[in-house]
Protein backbone atom coordinates (compact mmCIF):
# COMPACT_ATOMS: atom_id res chain seq x y z
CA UNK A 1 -60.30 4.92 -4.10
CA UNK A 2 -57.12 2.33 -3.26
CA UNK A 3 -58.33 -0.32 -1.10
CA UNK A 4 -55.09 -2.29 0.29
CA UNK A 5 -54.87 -5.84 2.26
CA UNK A 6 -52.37 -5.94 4.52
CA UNK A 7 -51.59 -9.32 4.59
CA UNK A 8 -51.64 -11.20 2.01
CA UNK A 9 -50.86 -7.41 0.51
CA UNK A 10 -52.77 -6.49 -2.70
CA UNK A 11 -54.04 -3.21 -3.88
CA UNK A 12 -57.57 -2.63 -5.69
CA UNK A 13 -57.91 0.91 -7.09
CA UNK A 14 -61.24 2.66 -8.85
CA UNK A 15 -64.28 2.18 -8.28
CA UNK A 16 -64.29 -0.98 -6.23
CA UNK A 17 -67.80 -3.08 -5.61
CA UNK A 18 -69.06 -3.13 -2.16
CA UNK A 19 -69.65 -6.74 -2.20
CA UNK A 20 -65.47 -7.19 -2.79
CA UNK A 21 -64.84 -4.91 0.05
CA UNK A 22 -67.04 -6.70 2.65
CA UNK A 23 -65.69 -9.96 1.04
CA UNK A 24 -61.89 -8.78 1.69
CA UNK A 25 -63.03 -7.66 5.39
CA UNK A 26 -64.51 -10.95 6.35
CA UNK A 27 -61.97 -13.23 4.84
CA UNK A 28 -58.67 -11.23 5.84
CA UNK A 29 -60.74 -9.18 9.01
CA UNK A 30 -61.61 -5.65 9.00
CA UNK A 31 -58.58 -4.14 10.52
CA UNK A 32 -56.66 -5.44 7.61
CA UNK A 33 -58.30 -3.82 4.91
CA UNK A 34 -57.73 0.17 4.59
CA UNK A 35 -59.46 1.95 2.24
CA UNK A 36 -58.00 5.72 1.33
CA UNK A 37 -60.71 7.95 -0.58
CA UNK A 38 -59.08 10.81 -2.26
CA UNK A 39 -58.80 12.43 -5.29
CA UNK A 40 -55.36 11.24 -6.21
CA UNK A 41 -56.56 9.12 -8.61
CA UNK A 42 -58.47 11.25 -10.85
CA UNK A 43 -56.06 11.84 -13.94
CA UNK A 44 -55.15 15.65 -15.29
CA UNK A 45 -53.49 16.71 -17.96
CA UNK A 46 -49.84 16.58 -17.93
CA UNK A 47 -49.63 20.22 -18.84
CA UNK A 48 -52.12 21.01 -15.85
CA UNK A 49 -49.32 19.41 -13.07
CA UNK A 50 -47.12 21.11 -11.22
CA UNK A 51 -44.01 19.36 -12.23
CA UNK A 52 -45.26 20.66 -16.04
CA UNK A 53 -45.98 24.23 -14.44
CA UNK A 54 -41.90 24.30 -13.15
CA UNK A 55 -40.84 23.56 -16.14
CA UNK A 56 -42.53 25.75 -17.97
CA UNK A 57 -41.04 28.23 -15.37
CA UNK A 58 -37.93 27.56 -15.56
CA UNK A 59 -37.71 27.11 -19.19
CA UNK A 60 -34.45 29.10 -20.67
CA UNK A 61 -34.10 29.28 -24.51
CA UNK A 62 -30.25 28.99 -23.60
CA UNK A 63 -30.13 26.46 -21.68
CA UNK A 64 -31.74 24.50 -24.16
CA UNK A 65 -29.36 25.22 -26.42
CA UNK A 66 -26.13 24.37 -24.04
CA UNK A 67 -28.23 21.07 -23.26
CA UNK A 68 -28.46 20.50 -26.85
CA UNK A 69 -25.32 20.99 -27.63
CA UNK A 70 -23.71 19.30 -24.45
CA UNK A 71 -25.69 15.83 -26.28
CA UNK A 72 -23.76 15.92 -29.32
CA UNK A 73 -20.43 16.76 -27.54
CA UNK A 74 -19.80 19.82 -29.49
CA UNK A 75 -17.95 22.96 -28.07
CA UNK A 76 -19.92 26.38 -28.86
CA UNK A 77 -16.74 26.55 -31.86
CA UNK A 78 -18.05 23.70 -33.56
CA UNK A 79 -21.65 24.47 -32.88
CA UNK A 80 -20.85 28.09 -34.56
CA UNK A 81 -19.11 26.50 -37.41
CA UNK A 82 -21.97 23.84 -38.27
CA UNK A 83 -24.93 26.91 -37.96
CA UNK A 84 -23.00 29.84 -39.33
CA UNK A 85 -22.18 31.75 -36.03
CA UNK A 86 -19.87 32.90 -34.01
CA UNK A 87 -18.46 31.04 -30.83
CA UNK A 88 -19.42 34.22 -28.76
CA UNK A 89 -22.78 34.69 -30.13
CA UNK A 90 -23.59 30.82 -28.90
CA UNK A 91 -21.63 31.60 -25.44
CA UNK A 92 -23.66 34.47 -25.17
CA UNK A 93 -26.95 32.97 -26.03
CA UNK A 94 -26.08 30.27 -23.56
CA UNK A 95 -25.88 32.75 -20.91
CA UNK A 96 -28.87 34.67 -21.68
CA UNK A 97 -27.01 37.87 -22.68
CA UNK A 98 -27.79 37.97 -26.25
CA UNK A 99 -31.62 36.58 -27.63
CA UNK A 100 -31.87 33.82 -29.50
CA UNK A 101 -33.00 35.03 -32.93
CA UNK A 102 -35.80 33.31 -34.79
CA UNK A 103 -33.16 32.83 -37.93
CA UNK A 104 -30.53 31.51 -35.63
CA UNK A 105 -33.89 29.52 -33.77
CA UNK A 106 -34.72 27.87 -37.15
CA UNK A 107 -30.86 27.20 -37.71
CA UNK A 108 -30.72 25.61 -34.41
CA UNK A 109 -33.99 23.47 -34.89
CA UNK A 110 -33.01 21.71 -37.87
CA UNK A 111 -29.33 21.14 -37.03
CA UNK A 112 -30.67 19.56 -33.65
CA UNK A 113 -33.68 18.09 -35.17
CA UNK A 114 -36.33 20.04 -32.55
CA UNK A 115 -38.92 22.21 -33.23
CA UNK A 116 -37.41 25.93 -33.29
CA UNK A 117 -40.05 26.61 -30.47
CA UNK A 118 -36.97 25.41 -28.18
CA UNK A 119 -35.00 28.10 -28.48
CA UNK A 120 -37.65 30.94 -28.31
């Protein structure tokens, strides 16, 4: 439950006593108190949202990796050289044409300091 004053404004949320809500409507009058009952303020897990469920969605091994990379301003050469790849392999990786392996993964998770799951 939020229960808002309009004037002067000030929010109460949870469970709030009766006896503050009558209070608030005598001293400040009834049409300036509104009182909104829904279930927005029950917590979830973060992994139970929606903005949690689009990611999850739109997660893309590569595009981790570009992001990564992009961080440390390194071109997909210098990324190749530090990991022991080829430029094209990253590109392609990047793109989604060519899997990340788990070796390359585990290459890529300690060089970036992430857990490999990022690039599976």
């Amino acid at each position: 439950m939020v229960a808002t004053v309009k004037r002067p404004h000030f929010e109460m949320r949870g469970n709030v006593p009766k006896e503050i809500l009558d209070f608030a409507k005598k001293h400040y009058g009834a049409e300036s108190v509104v009182i909104v009952e829904d279930k927005a303020d029950e917590l979830i897990s973060i992994r139970d949202s929606a903005w949690a469920k689009r990611r999850e969605a739109n997660r893309n091994p590569g595009r981790m990796l570009k992001t990564y990379r992009n961080m440390r301003g390194l071109t997909q050469a210098a990324l190749a050289e530090q990991v022991g790849g080829l430029a094209n392999h990253i590109s392609a990786m990047e793109n989604g044409k060519r899997a990340i392996s788990k070796a390359m993964a585990l290459k890529l998770a300690e060089f970036f300091d992430v857990s490999p799951d990022r690039f599976i």
